[in-house]
PDB file of N, CA and C in Angstrom:
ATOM      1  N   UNK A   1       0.835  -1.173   0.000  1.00  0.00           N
ATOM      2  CA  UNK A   1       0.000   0.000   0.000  1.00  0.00           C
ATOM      3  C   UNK A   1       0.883   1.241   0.000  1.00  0.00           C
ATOM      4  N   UNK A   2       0.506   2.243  -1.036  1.00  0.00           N
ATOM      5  CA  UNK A   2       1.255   3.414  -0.834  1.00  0.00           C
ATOM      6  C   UNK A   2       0.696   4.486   0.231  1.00  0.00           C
ATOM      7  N   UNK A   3       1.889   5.211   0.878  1.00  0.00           N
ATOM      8  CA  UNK A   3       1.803   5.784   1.835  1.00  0.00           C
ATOM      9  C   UNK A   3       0.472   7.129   1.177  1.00  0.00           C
ATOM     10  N   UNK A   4       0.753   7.479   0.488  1.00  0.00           N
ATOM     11  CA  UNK A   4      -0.334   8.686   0.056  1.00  0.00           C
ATOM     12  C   UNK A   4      -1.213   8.090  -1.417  1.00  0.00           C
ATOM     13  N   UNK A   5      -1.956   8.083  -0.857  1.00  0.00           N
ATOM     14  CA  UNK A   5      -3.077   7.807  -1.391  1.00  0.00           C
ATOM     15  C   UNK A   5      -3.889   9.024  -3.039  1.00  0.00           C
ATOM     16  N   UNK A   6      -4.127   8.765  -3.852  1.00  0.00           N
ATOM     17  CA  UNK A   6      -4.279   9.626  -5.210  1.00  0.00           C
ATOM     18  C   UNK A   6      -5.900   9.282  -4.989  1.00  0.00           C
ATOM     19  N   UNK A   7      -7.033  10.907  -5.099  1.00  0.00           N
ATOM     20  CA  UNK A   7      -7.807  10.725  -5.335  1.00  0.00           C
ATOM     21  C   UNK A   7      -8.255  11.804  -6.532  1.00  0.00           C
ATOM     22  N   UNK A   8      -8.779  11.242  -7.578  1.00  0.00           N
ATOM     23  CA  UNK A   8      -9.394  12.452  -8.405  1.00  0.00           C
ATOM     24  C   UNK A   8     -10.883  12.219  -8.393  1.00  0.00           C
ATOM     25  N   UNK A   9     -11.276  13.571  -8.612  1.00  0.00           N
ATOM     26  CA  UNK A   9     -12.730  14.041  -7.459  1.00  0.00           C
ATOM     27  C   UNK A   9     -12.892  14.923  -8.686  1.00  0.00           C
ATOM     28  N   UNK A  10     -14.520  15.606  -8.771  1.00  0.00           N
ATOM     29  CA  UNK A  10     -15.554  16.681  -9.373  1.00  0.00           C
ATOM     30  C   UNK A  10     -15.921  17.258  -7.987  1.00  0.00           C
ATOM     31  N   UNK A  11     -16.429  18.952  -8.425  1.00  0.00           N
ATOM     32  CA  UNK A  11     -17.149  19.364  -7.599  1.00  0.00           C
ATOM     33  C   UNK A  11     -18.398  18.321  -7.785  1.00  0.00           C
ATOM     34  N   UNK A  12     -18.927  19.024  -6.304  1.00  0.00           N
ATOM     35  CA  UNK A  12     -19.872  18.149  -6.110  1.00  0.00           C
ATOM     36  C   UNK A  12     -20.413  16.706  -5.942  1.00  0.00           C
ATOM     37  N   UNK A  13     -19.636  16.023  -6.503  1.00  0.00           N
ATOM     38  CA  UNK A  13     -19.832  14.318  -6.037  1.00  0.00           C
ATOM     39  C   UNK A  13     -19.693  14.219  -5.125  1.00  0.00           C
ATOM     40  N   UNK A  14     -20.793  13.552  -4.518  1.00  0.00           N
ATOM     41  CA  UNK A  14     -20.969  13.299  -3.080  1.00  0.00           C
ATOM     42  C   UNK A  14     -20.110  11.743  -3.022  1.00  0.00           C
ATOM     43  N   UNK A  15     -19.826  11.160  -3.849  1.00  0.00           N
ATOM     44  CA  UNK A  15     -19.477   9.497  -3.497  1.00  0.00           C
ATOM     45  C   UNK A  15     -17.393  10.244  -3.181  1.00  0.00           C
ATOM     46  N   UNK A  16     -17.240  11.254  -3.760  1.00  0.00           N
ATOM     47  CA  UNK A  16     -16.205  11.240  -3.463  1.00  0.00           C
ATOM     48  C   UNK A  16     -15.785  11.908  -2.053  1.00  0.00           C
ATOM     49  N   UNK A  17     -16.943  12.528  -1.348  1.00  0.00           N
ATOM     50  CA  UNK A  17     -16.863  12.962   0.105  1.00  0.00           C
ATOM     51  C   UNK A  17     -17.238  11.993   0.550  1.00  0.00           C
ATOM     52  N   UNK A  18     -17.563  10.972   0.444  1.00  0.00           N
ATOM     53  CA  UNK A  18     -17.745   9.536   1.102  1.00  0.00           C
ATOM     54  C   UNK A  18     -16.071   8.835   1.423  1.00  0.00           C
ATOM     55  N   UNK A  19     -15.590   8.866   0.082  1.00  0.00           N
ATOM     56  CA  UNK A  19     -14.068   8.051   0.104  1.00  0.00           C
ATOM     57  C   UNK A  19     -13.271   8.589   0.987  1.00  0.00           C
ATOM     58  N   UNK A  20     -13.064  10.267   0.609  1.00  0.00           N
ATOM     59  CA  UNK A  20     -12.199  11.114   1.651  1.00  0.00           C
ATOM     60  C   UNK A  20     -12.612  11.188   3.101  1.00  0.00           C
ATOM     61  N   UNK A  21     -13.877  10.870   3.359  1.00  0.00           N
ATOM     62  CA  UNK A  21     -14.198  10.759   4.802  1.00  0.00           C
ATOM     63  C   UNK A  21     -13.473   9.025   5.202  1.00  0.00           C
ATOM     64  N   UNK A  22     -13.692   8.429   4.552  1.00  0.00           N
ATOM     65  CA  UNK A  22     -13.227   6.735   4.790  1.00  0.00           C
ATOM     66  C   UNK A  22     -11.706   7.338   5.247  1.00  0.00           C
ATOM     67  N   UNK A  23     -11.155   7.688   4.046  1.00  0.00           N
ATOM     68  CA  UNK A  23      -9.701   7.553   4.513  1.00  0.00           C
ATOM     69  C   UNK A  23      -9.189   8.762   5.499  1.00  0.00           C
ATOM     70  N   UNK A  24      -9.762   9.497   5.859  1.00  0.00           N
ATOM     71  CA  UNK A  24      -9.550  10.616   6.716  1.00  0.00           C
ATOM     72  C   UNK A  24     -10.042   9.650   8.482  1.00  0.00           C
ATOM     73  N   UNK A  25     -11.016   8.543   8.424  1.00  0.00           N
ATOM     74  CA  UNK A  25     -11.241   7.703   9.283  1.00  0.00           C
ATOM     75  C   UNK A  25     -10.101   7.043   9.682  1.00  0.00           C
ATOM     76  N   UNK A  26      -9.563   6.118   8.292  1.00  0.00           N
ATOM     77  CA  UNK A  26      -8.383   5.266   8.587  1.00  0.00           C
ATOM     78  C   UNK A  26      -7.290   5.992   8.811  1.00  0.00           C
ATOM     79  N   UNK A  27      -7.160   7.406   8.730  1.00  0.00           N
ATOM     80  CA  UNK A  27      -5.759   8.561   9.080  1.00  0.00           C
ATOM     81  C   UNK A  27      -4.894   8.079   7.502  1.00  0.00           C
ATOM     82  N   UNK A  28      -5.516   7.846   6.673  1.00  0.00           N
ATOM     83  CA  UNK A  28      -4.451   7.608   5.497  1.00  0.00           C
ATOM     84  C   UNK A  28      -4.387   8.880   4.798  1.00  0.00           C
ATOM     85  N   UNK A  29      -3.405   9.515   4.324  1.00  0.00           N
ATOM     86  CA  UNK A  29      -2.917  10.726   3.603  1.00  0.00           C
ATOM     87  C   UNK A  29      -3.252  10.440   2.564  1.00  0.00           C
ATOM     88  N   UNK A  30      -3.960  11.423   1.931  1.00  0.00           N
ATOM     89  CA  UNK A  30      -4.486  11.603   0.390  1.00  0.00           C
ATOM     90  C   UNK A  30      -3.508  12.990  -0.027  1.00  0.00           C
ATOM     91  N   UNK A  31      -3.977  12.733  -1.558  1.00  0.00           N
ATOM     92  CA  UNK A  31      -3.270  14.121  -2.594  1.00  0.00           C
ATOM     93  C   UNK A  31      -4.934  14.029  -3.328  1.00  0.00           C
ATOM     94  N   UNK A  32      -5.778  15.206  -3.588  1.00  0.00           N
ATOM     95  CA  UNK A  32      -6.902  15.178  -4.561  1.00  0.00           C
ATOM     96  C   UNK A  32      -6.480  16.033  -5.425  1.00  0.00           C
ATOM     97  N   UNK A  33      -7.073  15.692  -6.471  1.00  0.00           N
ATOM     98  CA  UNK A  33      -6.392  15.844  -8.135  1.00  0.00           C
ATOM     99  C   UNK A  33      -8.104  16.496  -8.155  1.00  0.00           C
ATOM    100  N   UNK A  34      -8.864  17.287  -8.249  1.00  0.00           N
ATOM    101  CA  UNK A  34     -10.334  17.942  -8.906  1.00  0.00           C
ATOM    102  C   UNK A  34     -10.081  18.073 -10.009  1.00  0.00           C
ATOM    103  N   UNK A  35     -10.708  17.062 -10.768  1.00  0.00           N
ATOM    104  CA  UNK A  35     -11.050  17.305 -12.341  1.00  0.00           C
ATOM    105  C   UNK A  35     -11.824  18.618 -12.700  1.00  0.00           C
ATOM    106  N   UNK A  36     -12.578  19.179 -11.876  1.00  0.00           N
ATOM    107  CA  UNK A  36     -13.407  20.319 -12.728  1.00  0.00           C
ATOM    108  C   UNK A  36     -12.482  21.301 -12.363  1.00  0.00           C
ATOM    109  N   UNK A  37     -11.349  21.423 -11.684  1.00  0.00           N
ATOM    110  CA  UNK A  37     -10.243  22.413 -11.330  1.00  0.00           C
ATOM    111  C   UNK A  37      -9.167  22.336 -12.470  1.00  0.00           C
ATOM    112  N   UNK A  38      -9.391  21.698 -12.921  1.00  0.00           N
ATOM    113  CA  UNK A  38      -7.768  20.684 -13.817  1.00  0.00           C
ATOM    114  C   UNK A  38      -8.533  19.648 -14.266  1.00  0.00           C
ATOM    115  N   UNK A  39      -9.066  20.367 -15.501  1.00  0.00           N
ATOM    116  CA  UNK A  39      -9.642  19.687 -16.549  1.00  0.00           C
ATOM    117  C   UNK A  39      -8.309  18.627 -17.449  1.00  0.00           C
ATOM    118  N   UNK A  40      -7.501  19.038 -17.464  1.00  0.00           N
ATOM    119  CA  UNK A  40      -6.144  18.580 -18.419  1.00  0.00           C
ATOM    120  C   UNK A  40      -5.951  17.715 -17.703  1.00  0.00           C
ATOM    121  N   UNK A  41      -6.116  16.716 -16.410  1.00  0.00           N
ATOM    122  CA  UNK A  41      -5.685  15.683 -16.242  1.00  0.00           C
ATOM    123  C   UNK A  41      -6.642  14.703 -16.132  1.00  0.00           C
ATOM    124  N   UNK A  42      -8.082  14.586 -16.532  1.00  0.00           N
ATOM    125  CA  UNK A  42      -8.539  13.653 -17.057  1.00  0.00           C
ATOM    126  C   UNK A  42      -7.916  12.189 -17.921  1.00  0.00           C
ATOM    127  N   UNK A  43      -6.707  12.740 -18.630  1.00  0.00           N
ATOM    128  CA  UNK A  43      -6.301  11.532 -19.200  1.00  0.00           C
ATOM    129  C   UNK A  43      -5.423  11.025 -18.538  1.00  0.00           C
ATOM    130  N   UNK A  44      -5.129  11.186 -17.305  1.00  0.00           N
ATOM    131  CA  UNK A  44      -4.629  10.041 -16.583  1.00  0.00           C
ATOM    132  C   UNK A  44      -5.738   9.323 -15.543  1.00  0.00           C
ATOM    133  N   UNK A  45      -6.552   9.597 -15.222  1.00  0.00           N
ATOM    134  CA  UNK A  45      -7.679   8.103 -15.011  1.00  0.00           C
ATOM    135  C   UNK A  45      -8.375   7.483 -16.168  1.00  0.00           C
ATOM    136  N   UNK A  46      -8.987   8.337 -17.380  1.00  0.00           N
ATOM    137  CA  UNK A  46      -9.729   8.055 -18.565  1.00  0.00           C
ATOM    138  C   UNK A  46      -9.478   6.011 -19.183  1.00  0.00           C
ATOM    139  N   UNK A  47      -7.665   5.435 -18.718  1.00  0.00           N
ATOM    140  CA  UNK A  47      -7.575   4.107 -18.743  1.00  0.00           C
ATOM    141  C   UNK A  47      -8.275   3.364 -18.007  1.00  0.00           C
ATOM    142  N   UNK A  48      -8.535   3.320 -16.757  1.00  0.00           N
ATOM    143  CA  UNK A  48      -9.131   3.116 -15.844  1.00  0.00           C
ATOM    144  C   UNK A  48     -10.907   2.676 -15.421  1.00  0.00           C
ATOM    145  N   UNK A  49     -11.050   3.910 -16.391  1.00  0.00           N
ATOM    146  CA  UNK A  49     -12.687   4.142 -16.578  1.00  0.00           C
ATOM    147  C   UNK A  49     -13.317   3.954 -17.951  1.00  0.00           C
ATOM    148  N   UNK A  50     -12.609   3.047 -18.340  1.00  0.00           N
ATOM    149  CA  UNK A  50     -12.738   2.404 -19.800  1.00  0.00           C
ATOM    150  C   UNK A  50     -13.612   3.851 -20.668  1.00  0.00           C
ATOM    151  N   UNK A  51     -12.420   5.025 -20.534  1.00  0.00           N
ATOM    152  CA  UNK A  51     -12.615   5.961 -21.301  1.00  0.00           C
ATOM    153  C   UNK A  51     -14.114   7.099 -20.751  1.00  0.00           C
ATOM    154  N   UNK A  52     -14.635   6.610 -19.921  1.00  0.00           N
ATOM    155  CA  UNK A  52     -15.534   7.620 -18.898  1.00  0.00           C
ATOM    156  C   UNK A  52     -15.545   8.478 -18.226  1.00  0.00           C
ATOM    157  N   UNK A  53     -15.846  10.006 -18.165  1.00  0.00           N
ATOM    158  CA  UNK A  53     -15.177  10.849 -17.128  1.00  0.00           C
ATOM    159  C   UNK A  53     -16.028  10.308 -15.747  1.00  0.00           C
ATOM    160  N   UNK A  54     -15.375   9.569 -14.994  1.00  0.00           N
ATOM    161  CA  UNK A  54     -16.363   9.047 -13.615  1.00  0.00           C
ATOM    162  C   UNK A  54     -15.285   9.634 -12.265  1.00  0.00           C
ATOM    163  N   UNK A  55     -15.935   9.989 -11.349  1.00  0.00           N
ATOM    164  CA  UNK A  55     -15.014   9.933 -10.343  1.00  0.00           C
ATOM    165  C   UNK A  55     -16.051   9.366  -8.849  1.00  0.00           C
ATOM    166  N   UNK A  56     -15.578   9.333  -8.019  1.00  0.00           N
ATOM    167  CA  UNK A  56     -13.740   9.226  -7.442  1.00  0.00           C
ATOM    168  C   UNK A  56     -13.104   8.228  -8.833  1.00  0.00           C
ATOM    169  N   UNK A  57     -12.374   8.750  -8.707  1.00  0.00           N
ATOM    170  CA  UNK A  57     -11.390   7.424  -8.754  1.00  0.00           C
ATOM    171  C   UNK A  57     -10.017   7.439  -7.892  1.00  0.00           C
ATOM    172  N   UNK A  58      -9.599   6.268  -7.529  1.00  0.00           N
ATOM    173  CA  UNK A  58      -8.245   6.514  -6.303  1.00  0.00           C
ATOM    174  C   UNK A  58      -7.530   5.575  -6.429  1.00  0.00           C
ATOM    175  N   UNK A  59      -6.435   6.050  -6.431  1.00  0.00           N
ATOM    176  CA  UNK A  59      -5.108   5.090  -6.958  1.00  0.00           C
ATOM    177  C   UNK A  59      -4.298   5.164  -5.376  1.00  0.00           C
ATOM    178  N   UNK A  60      -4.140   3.661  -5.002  1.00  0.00           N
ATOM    179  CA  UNK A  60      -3.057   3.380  -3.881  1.00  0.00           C
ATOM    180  C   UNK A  60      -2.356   2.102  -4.615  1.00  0.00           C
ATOM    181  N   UNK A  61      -1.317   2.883  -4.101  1.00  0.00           N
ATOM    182  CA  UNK A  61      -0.309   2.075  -4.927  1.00  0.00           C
ATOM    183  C   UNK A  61      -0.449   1.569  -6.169  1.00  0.00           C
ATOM    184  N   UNK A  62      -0.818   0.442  -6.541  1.00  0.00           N
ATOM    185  CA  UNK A  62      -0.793  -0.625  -7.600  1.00  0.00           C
ATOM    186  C   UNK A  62      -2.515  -0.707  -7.806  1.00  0.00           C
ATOM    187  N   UNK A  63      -3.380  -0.767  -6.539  1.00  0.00           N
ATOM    188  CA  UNK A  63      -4.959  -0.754  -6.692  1.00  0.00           C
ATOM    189  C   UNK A  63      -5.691   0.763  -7.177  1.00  0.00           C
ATOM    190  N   UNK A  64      -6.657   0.224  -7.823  1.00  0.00           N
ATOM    191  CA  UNK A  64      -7.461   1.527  -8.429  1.00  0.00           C
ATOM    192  C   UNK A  64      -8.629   1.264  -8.436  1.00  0.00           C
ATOM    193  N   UNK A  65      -9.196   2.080  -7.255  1.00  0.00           N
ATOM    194  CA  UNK A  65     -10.822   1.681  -7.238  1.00  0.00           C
ATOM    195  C   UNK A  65     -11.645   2.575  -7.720  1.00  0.00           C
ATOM    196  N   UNK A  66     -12.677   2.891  -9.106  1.00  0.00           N
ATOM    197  CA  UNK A  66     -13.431   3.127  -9.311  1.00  0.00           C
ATOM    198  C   UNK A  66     -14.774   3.723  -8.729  1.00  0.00           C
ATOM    199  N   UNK A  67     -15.460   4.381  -8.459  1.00  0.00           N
ATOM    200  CA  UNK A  67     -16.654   4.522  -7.740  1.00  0.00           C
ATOM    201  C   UNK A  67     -16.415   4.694  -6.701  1.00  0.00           C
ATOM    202  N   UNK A  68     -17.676   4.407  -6.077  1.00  0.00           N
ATOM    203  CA  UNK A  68     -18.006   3.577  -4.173  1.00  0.00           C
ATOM    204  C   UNK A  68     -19.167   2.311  -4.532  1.00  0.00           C
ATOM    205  N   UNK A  69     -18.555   1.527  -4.182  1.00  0.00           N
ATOM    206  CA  UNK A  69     -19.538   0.202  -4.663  1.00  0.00           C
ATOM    207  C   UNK A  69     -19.727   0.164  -5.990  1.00  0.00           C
ATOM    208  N   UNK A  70     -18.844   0.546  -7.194  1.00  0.00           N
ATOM    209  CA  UNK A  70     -19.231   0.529  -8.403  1.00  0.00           C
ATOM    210  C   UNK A  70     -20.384   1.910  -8.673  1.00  0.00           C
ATOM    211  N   UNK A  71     -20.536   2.425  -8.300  1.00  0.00           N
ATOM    212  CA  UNK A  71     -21.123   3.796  -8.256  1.00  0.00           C
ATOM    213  C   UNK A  71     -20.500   4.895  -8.618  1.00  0.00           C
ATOM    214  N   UNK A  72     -20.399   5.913  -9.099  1.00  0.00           N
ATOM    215  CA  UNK A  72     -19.763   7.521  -9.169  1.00  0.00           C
ATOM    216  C   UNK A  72     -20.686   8.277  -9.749  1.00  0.00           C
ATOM    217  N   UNK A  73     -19.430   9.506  -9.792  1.00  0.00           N
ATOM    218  CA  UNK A  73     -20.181  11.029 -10.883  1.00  0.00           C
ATOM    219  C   UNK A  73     -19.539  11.076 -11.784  1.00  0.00           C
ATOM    220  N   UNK A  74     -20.894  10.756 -13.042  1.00  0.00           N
ATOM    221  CA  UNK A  74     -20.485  10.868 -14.332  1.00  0.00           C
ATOM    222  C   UNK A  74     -20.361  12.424 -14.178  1.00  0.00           C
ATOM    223  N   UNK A  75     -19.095  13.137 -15.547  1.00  0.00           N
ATOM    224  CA  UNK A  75     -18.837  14.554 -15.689  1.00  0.00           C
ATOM    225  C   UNK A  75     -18.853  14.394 -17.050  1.00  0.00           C
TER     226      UNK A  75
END
């Protein structure tokens, strides 16, 4: 598991104030990447999301979880 945790987030998605509350629970250090802030880095999750703007999406380490339960915000 990597020590800091990658989340890219939209305003407004609530599934992604869900994740950051999880890991703010477990005390794990995040970096958030806001796509509607920094539109230009969409194409580094876009592999991920079989080409979908969806978020959360969150990269630890080597794992990349999608959604919350397979859930997100389409953008």
């Amino acid at each position: 598991m990597a020590d800091k945790v990658l989340v890219y987030s939209t305003i407004g998605c609530g599934y992604t104030d869900i994740v950051k509350a999880e890991l703010d629970k477990e005390g794990r250090a995040y970096e958030e990447v806001n796509l509607s802030l920094h539109p230009d880095r969409w194409p580094e999750i876009l592999p991920h999301t079989d080409g979908v703007r969806l978020t959360p999406v969150v990269i630890d380490g080597e794992e990349v979880t999608v959604g919350v339960n397979g859930i997100g915000c389409v953008s």
